[in-house]
Protein backbone atom coordinates (compact mmCIF):
# COMPACT_ATOMS: atom_id res chain seq x y z
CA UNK A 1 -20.92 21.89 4.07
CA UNK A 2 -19.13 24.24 6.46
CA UNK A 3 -15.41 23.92 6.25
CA UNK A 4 -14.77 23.84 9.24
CA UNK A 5 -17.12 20.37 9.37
CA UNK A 6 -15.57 19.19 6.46
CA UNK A 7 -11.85 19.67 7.46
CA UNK A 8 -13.13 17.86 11.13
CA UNK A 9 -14.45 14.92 9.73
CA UNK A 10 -11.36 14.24 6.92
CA UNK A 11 -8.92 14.97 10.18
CA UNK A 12 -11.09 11.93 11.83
CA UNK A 13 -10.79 9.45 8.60
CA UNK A 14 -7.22 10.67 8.47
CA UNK A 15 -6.19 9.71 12.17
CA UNK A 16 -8.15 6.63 11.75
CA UNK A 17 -6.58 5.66 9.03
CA UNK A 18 -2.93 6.69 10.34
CA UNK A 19 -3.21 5.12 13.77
CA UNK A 20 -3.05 1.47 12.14
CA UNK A 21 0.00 2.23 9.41
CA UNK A 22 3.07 1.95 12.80
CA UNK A 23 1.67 -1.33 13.07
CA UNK A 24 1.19 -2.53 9.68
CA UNK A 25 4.44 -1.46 8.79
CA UNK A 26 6.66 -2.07 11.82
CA UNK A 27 5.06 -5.83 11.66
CA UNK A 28 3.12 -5.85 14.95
CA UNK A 29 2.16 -9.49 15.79
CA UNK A 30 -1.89 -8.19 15.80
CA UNK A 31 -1.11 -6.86 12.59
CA UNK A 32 0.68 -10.21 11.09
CA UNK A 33 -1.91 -11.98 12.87
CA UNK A 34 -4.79 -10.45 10.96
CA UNK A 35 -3.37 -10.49 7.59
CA UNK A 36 -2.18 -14.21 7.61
CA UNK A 37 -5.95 -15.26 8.44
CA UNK A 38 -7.30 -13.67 5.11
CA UNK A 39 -4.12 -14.06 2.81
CA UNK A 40 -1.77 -16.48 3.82
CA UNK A 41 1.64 -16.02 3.30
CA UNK A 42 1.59 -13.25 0.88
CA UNK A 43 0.76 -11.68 4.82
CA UNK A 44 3.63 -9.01 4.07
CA UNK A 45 2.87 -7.88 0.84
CA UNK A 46 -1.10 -7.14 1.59
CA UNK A 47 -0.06 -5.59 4.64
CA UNK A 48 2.19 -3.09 4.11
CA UNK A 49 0.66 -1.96 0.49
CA UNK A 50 -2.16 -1.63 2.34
CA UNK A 51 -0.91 0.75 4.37
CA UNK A 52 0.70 2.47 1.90
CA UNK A 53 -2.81 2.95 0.18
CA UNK A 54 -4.19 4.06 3.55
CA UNK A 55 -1.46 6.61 3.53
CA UNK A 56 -1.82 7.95 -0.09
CA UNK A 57 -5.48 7.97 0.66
CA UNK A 58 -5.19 10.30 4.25
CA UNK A 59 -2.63 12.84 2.18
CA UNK A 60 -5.17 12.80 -0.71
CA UNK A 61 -7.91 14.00 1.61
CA UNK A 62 -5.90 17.00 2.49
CA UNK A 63 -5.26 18.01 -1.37
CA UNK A 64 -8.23 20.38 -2.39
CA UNK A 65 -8.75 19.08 -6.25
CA UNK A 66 -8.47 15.87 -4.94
CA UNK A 67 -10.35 15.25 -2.00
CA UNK A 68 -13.13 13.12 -4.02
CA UNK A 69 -10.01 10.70 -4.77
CA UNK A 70 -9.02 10.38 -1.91
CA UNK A 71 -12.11 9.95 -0.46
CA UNK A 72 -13.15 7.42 -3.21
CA UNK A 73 -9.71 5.33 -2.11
CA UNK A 74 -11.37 6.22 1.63
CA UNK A 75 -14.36 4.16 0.59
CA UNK A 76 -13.11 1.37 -1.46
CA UNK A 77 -10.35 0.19 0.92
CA UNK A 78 -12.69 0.50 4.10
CA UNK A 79 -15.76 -1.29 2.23
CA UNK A 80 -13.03 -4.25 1.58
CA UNK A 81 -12.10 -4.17 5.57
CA UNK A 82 -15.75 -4.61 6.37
CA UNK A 83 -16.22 -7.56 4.20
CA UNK A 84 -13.31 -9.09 5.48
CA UNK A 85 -14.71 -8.84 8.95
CA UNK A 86 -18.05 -9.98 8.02
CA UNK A 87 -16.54 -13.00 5.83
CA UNK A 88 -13.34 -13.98 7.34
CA UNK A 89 -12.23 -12.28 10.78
CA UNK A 90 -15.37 -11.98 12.32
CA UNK A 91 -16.77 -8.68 13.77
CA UNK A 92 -14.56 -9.34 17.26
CA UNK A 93 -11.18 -10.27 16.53
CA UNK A 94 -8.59 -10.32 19.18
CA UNK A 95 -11.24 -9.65 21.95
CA UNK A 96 -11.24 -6.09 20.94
CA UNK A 97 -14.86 -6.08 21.17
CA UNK A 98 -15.38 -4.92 17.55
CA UNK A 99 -13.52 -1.53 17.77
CA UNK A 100 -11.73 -2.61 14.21
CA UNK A 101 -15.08 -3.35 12.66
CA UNK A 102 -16.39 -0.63 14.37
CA UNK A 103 -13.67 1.95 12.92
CA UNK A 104 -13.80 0.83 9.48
CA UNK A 105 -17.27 1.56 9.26
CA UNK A 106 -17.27 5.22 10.85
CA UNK A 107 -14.44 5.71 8.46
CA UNK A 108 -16.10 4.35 5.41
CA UNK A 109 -19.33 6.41 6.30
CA UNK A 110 -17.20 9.41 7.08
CA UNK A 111 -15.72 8.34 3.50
CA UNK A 112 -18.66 8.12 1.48
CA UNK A 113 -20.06 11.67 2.88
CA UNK A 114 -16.99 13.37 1.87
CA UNK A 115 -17.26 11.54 -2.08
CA UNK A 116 -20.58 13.01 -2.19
CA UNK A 117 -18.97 16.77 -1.22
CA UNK A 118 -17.41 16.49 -3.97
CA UNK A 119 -19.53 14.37 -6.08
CA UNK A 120 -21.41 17.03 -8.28
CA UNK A 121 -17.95 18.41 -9.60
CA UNK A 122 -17.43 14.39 -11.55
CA UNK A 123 -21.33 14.66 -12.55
CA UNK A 124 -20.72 18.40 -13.93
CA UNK A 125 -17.80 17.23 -15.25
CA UNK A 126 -19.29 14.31 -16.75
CA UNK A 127 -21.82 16.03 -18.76
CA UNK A 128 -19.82 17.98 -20.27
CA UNK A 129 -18.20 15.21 -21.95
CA UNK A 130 -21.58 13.55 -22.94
CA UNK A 131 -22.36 16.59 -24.56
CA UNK A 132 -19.53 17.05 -26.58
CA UNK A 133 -19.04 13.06 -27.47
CA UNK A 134 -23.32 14.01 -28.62
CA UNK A 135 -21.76 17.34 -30.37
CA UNK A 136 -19.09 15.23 -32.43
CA UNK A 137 -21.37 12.30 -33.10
CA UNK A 138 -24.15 14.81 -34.37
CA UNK A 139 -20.93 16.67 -36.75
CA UNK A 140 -19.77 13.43 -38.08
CA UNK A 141 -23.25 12.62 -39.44
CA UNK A 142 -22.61 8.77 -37.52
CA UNK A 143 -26.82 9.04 -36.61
């Protein structure tokens, strides 16, 4: 993937992500609003670690060894937004005509094509170890 591409679209999940922490975290009404309706009162807590995951995950995207994680936090946190739209809020919520919904899943696309960039270092990675778990099995005479 051309780097310039690649830097674009983690610079998009980034801002995305970013634009929604001043109000998380200053305690916007929206923001209160949103989190009471799928926790309750533990409203404060949800909210503001999740924007403290949303943070860790935009500065992770920016670190070069670990852009996967990042991009893996990317994924699971916007995959949980969606099915709190489709369960609980509802696609439209505050007559914004969907633009949350419609954010978290550009992000969480955006998300999932940047895991798979990086996706064939873990499966590289991950053979290695099978092979050398096989190796020790095979030198321990456990077969």
């Amino acid at each position: 993937m051309n780097r310039n591409l690649l830097f674009a679209l983690k610079l998009i999940v980034a801002i995305i992500m970013l634009q929604t922490l001043f109000y998380k975290f200053k305690g916007a009404e929206e923001s209160i609003d949103l989190f009471t309706r799928l926790v309750g009162e533990n409203e404060a807590f949800v909210r503001i670690g999740t924007g403290v995951l949303e943070l860790i995950a935009s500065i992770l995207l920016f670190i070069p060894k670990k852009i996967g994680l990042g991009a893996l936090l990317t994924v699971g946190l916007m995959g949980s937004v969606i099915l709190s739209h489709l369960t609980i809020i509802g696609i439209i919520h505050n007559n914004d005509g969907g633009l949350l919904f419609g954010s978290a899943i550009l992000t969480f696309t955006l998300g999932f094509i940047l895991r798979k960039k990086k996706i064939t270092f873990y499966r590289r990675e991950a053979l290695t170890i099978r092979v050398y778990i096989l190796q020790q099995l095979l030198l321990s005479n456990h077969f």
